[in-house]
C-alpha atoms as a PDB file:
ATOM      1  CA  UNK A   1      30.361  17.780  -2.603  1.00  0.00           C
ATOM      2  CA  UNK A   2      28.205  15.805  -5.050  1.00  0.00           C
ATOM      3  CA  UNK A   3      25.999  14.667  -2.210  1.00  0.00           C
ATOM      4  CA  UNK A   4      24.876  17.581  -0.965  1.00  0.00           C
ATOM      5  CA  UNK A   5      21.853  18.527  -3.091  1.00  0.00           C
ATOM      6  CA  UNK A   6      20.985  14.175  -3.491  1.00  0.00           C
ATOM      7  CA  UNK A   7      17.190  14.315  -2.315  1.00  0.00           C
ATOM      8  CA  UNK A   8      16.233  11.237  -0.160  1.00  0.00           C
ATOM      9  CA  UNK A   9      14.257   8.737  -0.356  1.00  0.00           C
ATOM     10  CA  UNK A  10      12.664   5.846   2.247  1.00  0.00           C
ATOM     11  CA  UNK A  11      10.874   2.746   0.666  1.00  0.00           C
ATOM     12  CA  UNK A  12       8.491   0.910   2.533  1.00  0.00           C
ATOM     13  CA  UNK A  13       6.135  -1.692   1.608  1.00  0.00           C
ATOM     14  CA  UNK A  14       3.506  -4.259   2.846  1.00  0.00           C
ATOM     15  CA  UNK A  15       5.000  -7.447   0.855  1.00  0.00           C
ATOM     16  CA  UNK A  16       7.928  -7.213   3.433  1.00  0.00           C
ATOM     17  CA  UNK A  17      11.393  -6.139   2.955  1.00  0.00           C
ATOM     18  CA  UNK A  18      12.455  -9.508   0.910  1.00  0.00           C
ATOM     19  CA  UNK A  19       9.632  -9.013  -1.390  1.00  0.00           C
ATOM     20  CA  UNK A  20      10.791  -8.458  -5.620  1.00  0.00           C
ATOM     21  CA  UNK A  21       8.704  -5.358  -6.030  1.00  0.00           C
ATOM     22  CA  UNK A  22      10.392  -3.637  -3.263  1.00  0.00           C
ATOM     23  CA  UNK A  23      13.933  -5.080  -4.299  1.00  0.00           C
ATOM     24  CA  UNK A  24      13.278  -3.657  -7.928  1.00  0.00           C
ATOM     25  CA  UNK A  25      12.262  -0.575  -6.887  1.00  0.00           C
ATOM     26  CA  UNK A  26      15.640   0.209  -4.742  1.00  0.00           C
ATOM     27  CA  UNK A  27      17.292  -1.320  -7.135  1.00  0.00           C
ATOM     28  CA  UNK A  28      16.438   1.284 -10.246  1.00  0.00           C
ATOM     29  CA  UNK A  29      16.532   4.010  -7.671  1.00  0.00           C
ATOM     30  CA  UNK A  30      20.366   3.510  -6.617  1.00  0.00           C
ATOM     31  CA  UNK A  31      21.087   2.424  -9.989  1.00  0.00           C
ATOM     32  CA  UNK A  32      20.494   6.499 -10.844  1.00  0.00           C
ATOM     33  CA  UNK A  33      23.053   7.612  -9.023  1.00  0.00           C
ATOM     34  CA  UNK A  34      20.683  10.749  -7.849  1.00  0.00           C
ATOM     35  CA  UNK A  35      19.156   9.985  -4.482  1.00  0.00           C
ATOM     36  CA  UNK A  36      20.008   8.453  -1.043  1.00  0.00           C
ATOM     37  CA  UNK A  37      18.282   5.073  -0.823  1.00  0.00           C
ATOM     38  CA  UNK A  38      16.769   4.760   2.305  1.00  0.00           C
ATOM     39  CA  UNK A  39      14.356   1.572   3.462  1.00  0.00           C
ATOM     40  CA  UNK A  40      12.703   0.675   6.501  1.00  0.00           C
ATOM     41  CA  UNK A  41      10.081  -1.906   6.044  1.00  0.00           C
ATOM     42  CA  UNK A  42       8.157  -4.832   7.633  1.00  0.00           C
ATOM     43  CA  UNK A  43      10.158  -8.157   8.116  1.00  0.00           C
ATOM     44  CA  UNK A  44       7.497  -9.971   6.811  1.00  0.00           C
ATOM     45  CA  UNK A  45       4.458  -9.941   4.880  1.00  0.00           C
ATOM     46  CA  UNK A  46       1.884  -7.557   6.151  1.00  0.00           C
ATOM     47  CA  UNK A  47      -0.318  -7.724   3.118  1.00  0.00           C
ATOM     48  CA  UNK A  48      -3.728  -6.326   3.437  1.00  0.00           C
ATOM     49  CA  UNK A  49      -3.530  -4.911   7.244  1.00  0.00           C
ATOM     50  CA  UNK A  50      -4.875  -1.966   6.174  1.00  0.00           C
ATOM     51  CA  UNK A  51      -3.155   1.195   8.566  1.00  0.00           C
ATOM     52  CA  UNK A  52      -3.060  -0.574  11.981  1.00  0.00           C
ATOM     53  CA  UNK A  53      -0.354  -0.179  14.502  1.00  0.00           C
ATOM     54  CA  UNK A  54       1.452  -1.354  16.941  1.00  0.00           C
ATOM     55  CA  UNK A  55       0.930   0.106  20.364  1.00  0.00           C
ATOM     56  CA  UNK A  56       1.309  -2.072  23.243  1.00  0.00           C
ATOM     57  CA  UNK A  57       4.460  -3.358  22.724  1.00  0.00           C
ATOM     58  CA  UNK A  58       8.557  -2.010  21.334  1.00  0.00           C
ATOM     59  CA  UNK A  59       9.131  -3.145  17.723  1.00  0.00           C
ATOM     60  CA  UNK A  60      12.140  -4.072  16.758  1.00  0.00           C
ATOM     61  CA  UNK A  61      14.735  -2.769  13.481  1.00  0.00           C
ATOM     62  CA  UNK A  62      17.429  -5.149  12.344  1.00  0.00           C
ATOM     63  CA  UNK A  63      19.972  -3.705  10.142  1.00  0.00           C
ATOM     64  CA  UNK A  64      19.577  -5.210   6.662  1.00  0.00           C
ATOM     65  CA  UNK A  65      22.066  -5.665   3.623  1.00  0.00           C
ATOM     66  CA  UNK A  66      20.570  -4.015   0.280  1.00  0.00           C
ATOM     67  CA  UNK A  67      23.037  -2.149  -1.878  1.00  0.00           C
ATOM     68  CA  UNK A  68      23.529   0.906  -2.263  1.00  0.00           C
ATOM     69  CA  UNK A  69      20.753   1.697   0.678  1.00  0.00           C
ATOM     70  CA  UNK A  70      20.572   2.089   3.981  1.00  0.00           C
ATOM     71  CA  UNK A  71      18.024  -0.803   5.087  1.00  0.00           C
ATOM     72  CA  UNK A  72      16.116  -1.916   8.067  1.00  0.00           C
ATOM     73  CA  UNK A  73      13.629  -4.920   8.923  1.00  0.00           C
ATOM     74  CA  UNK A  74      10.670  -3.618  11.389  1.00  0.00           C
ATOM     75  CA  UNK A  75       9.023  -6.287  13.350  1.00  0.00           C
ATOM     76  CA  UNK A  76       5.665  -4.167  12.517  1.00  0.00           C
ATOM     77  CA  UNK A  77       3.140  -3.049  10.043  1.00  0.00           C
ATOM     78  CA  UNK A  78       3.654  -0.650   6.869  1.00  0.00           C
ATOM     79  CA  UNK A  79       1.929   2.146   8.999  1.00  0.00           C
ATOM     80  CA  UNK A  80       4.834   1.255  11.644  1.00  0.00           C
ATOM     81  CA  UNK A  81       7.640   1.242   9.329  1.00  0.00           C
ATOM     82  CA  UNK A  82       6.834   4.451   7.891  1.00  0.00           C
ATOM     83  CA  UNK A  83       6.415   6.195  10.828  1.00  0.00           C
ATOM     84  CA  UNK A  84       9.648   4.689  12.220  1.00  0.00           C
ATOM     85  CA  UNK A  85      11.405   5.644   9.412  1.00  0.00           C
ATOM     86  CA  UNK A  86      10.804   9.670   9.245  1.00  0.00           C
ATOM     87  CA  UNK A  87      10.935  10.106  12.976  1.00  0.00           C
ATOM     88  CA  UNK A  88      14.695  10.681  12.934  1.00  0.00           C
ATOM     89  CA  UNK A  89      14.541   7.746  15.735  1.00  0.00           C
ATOM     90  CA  UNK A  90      16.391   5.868  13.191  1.00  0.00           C
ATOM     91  CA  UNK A  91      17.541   7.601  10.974  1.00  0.00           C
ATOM     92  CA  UNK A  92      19.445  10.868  11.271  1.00  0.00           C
ATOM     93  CA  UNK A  93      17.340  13.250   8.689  1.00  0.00           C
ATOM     94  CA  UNK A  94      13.410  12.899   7.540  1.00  0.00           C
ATOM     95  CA  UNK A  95      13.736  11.847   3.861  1.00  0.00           C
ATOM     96  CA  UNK A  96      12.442  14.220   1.190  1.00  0.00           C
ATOM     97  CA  UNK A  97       9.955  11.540  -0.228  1.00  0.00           C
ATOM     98  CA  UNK A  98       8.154   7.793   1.249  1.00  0.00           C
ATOM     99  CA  UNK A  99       7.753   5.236  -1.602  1.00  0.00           C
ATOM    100  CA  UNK A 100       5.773   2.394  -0.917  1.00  0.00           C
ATOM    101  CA  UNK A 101       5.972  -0.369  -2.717  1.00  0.00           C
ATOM    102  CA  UNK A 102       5.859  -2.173  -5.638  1.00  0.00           C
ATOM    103  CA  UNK A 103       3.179  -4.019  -4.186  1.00  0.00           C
ATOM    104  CA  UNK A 104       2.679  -7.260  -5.873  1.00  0.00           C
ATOM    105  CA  UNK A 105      -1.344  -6.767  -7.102  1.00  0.00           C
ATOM    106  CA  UNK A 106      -2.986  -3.126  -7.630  1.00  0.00           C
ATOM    107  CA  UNK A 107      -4.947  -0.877  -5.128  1.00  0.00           C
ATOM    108  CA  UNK A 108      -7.869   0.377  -7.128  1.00  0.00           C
ATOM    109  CA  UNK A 109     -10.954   0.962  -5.663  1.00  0.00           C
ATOM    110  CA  UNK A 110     -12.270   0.083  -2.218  1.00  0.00           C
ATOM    111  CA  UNK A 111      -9.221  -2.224  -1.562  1.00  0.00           C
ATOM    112  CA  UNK A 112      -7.360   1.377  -1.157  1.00  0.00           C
ATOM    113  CA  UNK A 113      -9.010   1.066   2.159  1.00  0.00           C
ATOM    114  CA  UNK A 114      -7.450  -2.381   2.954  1.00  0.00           C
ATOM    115  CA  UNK A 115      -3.956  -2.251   1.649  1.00  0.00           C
ATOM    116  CA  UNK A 116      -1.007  -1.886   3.908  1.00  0.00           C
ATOM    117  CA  UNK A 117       0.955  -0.231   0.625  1.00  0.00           C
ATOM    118  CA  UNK A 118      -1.242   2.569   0.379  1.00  0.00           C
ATOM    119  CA  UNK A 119      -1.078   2.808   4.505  1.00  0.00           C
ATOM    120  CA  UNK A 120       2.908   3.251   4.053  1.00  0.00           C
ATOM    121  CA  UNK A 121       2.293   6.508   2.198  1.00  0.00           C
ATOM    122  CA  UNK A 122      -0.634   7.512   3.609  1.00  0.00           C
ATOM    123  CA  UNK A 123       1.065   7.414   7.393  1.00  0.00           C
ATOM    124  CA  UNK A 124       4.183   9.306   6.090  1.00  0.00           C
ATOM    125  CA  UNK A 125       1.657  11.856   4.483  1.00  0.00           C
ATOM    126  CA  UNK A 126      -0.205  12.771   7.967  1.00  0.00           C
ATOM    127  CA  UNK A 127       3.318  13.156   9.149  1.00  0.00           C
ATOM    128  CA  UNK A 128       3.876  16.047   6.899  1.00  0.00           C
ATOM    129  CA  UNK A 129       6.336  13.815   4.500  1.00  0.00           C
ATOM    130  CA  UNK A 130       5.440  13.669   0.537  1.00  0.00           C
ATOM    131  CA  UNK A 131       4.353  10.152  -0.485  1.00  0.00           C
ATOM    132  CA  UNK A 132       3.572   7.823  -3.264  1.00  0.00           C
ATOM    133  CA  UNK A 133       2.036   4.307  -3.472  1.00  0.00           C
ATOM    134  CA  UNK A 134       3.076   1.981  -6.319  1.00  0.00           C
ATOM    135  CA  UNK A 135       1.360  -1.373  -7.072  1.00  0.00           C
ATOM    136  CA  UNK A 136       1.833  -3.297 -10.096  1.00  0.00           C
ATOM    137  CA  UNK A 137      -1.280  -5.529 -11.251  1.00  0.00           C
ATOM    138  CA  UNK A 138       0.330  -8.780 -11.204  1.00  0.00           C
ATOM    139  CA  UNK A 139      -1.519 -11.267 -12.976  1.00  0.00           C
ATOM    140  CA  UNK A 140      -0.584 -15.115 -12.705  1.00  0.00           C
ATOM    141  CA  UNK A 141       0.487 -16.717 -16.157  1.00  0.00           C
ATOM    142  CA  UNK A 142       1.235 -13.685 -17.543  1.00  0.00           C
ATOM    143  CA  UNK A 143       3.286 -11.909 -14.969  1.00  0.00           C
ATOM    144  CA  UNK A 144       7.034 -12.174 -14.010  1.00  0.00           C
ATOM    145  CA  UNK A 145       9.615 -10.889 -11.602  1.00  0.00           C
ATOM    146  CA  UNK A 146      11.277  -8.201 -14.510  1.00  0.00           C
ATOM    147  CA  UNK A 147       8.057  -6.478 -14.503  1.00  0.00           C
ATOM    148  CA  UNK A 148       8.741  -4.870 -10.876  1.00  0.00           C
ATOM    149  CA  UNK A 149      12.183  -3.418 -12.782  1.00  0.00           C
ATOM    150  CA  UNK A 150      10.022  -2.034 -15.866  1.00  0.00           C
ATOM    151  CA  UNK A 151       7.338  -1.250 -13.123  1.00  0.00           C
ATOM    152  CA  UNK A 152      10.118   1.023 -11.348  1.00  0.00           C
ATOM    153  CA  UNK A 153      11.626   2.392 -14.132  1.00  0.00           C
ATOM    154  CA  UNK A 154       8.462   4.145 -15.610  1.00  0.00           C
ATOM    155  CA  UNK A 155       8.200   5.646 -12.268  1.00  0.00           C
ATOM    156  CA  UNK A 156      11.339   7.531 -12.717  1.00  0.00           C
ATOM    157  CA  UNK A 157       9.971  10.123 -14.352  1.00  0.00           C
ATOM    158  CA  UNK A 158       7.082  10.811 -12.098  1.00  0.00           C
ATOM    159  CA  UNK A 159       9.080  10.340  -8.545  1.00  0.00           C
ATOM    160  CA  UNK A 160      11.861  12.915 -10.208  1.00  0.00           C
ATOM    161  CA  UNK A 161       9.425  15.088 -11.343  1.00  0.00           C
ATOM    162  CA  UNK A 162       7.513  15.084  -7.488  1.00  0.00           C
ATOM    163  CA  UNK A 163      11.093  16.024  -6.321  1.00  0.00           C
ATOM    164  CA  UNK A 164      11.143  18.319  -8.231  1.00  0.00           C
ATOM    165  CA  UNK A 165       8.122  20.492  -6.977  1.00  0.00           C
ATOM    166  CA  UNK A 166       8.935  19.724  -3.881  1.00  0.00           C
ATOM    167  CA  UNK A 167      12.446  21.179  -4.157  1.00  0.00           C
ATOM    168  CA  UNK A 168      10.658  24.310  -5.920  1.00  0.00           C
ATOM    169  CA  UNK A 169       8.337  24.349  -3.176  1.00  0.00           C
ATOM    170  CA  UNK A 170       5.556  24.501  -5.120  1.00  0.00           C
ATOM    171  CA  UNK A 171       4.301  20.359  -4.143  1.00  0.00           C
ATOM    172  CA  UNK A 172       0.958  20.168  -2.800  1.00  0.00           C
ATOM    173  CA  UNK A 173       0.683  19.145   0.949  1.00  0.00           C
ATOM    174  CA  UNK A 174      -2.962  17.926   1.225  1.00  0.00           C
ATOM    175  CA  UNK A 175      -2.778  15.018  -0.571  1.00  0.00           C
ATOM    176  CA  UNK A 176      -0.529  11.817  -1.468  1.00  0.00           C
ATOM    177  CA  UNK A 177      -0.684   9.713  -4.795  1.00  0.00           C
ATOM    178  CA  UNK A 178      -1.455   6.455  -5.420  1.00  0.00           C
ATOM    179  CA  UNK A 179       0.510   4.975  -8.427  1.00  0.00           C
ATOM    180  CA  UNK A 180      -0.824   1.464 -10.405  1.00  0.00           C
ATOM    181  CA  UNK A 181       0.823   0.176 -13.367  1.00  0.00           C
ATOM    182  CA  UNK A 182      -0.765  -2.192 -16.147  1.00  0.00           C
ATOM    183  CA  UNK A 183      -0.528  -5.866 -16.082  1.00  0.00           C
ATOM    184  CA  UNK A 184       1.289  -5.666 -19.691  1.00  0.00           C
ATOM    185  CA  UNK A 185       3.569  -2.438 -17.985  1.00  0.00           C
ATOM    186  CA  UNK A 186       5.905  -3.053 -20.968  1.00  0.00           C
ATOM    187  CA  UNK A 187       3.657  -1.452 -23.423  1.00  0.00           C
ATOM    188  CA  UNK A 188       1.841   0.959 -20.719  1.00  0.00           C
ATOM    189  CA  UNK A 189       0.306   4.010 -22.660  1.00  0.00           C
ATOM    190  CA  UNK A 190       1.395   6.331 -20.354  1.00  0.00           C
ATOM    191  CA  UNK A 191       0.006   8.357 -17.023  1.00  0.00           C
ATOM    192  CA  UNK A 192      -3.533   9.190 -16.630  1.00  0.00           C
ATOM    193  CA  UNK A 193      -5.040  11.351 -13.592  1.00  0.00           C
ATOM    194  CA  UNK A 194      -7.793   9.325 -12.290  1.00  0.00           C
ATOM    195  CA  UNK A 195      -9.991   9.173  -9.138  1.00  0.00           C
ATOM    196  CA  UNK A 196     -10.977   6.648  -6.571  1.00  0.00           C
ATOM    197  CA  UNK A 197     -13.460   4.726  -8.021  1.00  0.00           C
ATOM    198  CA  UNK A 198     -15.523   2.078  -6.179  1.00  0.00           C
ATOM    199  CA  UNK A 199     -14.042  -1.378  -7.731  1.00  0.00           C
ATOM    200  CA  UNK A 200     -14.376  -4.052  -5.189  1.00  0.00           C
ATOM    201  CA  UNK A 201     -13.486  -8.055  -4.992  1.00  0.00           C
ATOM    202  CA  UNK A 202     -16.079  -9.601  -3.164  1.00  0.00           C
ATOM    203  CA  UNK A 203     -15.665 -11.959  -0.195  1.00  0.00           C
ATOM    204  CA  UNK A 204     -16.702 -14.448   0.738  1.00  0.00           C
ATOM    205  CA  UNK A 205     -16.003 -17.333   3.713  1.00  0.00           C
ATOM    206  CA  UNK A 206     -15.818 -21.355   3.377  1.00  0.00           C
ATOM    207  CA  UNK A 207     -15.178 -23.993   5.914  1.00  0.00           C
ATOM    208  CA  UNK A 208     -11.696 -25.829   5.380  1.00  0.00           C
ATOM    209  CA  UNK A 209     -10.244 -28.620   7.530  1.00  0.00           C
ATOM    210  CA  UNK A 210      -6.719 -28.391   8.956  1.00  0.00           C
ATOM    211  CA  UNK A 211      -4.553 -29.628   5.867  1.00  0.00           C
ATOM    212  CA  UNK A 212      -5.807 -26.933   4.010  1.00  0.00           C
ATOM    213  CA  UNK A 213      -4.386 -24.166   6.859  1.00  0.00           C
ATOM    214  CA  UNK A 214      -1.106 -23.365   3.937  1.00  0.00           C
ATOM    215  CA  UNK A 215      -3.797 -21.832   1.691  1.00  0.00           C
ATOM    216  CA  UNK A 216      -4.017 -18.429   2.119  1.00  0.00           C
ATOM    217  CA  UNK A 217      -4.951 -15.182  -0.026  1.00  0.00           C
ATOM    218  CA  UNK A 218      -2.279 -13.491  -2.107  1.00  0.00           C
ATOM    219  CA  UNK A 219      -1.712  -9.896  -2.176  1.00  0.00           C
ATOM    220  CA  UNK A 220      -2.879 -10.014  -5.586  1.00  0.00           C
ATOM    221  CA  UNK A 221      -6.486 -11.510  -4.183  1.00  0.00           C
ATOM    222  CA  UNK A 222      -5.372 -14.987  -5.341  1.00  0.00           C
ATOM    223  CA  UNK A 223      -4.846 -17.931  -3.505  1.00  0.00           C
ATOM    224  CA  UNK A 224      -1.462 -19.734  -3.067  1.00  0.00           C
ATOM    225  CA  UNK A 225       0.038 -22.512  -1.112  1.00  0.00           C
ATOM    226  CA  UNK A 226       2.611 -21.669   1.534  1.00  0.00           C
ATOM    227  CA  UNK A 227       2.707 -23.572   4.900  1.00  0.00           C
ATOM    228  CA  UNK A 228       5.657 -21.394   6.026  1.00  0.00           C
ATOM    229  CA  UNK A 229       3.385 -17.791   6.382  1.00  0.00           C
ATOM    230  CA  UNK A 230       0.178 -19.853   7.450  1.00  0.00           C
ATOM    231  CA  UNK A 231       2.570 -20.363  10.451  1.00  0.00           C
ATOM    232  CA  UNK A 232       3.452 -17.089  10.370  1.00  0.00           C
ATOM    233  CA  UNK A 233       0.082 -15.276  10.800  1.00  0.00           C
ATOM    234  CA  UNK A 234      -1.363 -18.050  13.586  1.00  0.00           C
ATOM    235  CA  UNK A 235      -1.385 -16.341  16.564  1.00  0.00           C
ATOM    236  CA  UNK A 236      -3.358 -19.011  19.140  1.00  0.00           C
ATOM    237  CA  UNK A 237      -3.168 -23.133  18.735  1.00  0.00           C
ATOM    238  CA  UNK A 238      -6.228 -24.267  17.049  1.00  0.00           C
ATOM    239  CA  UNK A 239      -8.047 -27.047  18.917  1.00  0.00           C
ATOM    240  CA  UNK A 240      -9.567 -29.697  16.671  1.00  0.00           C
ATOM    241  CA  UNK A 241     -12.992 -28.868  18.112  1.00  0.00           C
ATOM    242  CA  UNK A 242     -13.114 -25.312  16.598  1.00  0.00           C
ATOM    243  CA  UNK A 243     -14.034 -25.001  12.753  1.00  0.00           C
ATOM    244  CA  UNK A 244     -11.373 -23.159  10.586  1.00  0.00           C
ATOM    245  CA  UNK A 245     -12.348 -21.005   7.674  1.00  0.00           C
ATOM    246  CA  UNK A 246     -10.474 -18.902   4.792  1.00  0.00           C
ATOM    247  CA  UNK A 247     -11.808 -16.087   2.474  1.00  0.00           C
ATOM    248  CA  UNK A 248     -12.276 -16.569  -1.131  1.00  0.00           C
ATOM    249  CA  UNK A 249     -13.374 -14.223  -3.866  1.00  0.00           C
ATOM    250  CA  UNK A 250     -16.877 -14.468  -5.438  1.00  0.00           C
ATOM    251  CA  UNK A 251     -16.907 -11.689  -7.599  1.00  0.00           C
ATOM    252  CA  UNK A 252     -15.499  -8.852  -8.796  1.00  0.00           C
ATOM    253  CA  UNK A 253     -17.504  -5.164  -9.317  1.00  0.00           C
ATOM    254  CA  UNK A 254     -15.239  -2.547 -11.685  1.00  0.00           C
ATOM    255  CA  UNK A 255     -16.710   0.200 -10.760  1.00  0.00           C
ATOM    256  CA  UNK A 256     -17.516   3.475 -13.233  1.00  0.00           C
ATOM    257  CA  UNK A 257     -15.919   3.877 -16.134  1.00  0.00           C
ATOM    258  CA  UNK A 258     -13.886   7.047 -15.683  1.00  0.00           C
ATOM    259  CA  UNK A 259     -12.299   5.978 -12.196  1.00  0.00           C
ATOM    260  CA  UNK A 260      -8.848   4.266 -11.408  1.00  0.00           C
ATOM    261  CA  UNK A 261      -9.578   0.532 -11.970  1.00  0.00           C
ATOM    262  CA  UNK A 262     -11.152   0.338 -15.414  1.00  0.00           C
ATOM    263  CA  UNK A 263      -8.526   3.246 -16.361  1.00  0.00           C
ATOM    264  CA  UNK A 264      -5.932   0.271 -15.421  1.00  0.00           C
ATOM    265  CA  UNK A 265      -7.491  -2.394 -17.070  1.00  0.00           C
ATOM    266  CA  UNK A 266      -7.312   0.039 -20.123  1.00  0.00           C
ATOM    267  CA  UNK A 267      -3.444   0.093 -20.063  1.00  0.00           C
ATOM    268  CA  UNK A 268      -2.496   3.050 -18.875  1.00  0.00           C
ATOM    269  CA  UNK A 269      -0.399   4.094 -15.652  1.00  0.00           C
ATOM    270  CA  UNK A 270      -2.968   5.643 -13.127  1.00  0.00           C
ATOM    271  CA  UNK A 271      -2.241   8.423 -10.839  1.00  0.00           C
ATOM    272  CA  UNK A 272      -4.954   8.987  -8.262  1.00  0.00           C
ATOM    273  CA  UNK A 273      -4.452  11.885  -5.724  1.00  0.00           C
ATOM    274  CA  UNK A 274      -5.580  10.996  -2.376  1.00  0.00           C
ATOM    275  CA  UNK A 275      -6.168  11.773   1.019  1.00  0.00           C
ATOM    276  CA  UNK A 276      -6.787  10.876   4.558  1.00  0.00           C
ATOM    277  CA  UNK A 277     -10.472  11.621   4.942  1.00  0.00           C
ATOM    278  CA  UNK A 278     -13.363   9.671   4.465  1.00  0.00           C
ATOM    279  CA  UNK A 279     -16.399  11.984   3.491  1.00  0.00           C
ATOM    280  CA  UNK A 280     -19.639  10.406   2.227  1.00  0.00           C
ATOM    281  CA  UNK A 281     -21.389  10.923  -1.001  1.00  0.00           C
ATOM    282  CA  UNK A 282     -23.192  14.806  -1.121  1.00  0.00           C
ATOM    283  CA  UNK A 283     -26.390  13.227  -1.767  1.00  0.00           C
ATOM    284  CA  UNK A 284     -25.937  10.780   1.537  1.00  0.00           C
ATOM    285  CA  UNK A 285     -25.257  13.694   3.361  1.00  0.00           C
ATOM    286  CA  UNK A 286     -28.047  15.657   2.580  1.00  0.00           C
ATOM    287  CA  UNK A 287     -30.223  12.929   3.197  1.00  0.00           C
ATOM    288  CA  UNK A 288     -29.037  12.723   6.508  1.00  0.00           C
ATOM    289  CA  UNK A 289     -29.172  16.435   6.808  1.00  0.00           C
ATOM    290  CA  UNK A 290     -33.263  16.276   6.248  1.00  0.00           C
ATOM    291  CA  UNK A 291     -33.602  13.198   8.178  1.00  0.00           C
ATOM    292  CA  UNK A 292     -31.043  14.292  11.558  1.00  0.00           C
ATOM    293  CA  UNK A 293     -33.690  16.573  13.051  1.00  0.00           C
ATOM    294  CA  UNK A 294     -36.786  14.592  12.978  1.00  0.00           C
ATOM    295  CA  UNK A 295     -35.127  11.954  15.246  1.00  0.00           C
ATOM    296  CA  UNK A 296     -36.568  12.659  18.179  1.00  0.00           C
ATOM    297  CA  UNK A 297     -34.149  12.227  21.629  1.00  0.00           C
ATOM    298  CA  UNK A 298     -36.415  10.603  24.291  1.00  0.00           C
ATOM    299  CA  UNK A 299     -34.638  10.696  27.742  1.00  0.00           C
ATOM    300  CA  UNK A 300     -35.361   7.143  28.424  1.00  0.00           C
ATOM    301  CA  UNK A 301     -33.177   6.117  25.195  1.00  0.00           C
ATOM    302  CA  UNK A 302     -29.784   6.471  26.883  1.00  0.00           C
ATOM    303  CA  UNK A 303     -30.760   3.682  29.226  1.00  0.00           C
ATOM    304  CA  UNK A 304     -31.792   1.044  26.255  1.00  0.00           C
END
């Protein structure tokens, strides 16, 4: 009888279903003894593949051990596992609420528009299914593994307070949040409403020769070392003849002041509502809505 008012919940992520963020997070969720623990995520890293999916061909779900939940491995993107995951293909009832994440690294900014995390939610969210993103802004030197448990834990309040609404009926359907936590998320200062702001790492390409194919960048726009998912990700043998090149960052932009990533960077726990559209500026659009009608149509131009 205790079970039959538990609210569900599936966790997905982009790090892949091994990843510590996404361990911590079903970790402090089972540890509550209050929800069903469900989690159907990527077998592997799928780090910055923004919401693509797969299309042309089956993926496949292996049954995974993770205590206390019910887990599955998707040969497939974020996007895929989410959608997998509330289509009562595999499993029998549409959970009351997606969580994706921790990701390791935040999702501030333009890189919203990039990360696989915030495509987890987003996908269960045009599916009618209320989501949040979480991303913790890892920081190497001064991060470690226990902050994805403190990371989780001060979500607690916010993911039982979402149930909440949603139990009450009174949750808001046209949007989804995205969730980042503080470097230092042991001394957070607590949740601030923010907005999308227009942060951005820039960039950049260089040539590398072929012992350098292990580097790759990091969820956390870093660069590591790891031969293993170089030879993950290469989908075609690369003849000696053709040049091989990696990104690296050559800058970083913040943004304004009063959006999500300099709200981070001040400590606090930033909540920014979001959505699935992708509306320009008002003053672009009224530019555009002076400057539409004086382009002229010439009947020859569909032939150019």
């Amino acid at each position: 009888m205790e079970n039959i008012h538990r609210p569900t919940i599936m966790v997905t992520n982009d790090d892949g279903i091994d990843a510590p963020g996404l361990r911590a997070l079903v970790r402090v969720l089972v540890s509550t003894d209050r929800y069903n623990v469900q989690v159907c995520a990527p077998d592997s890293e799928k780090s910055a593949v923004s919401h693509g999916i797969t299309w042309r061909h089956p993926i496949s779900a292996k049954r995974v051990h993770i205590d206390g939940a019910t887990a599955f491995a998707v040969c497939g993107t974020p996007a895929d596992s989410a959608s997998l995951g509330i289509s009562k293909a595999l499993f029998p009832t549409i959970s009351d609420l997606v969580v994706s994440g921790i990701n390791m690294g935040s999702n501030c900014g333009y890189h919203i528009v990039y990360s696989g995390t915030v495509a987890g939610a987003r996908e269960a969210f045009l599916n009618g299914v209320p989501s949040v993103s979480i991303s913790y802004d890892w920081v190497g030197g001064k991060s470690n593994v226990h902050d994805y448990t403190l990371a989780a834990e001060a979500c607690l309040p916010i993911i039982s307070a979402i149930l909440d609404e949603i139990k009450n009926r009174n949750y808001p359907h046209r949007c989804f949040l995205n969730i980042d936590l503080p470097t230092d998320v042991a001394n957070h200062k607590g949740y601030k409403l923010t907005k999308q702001g227009t942060s951005i790492f820039r960039m950049g390409w260089t040539q590398v020769t072929s012992n350098m194919q292990g580097e790759k960048m990091a969820s956390n726009m870093t660069m590591e070392f790891n031969s293993e998912a170089s030879a993950e990700t290469q989908t075609s043998p690369i003849s000696p003849e053709d040049p091989l090149f990696r990104r690296e960052v050559i800058g970083i932009e913040h943004g304004d002041n009063d959006t999500d990533r300099r709200i981070l960077q001040e400590g606090y726990i930033t909540v920014t509502p979001l959505g699935a559209l992708s509306p320009a500026e008002k003053d672009s659009h009224a530019f555009f809505q002076n400057w539409l009608p004086n382009v002229v149509v010439h009947p020859s131009s569909s032939s150019l």
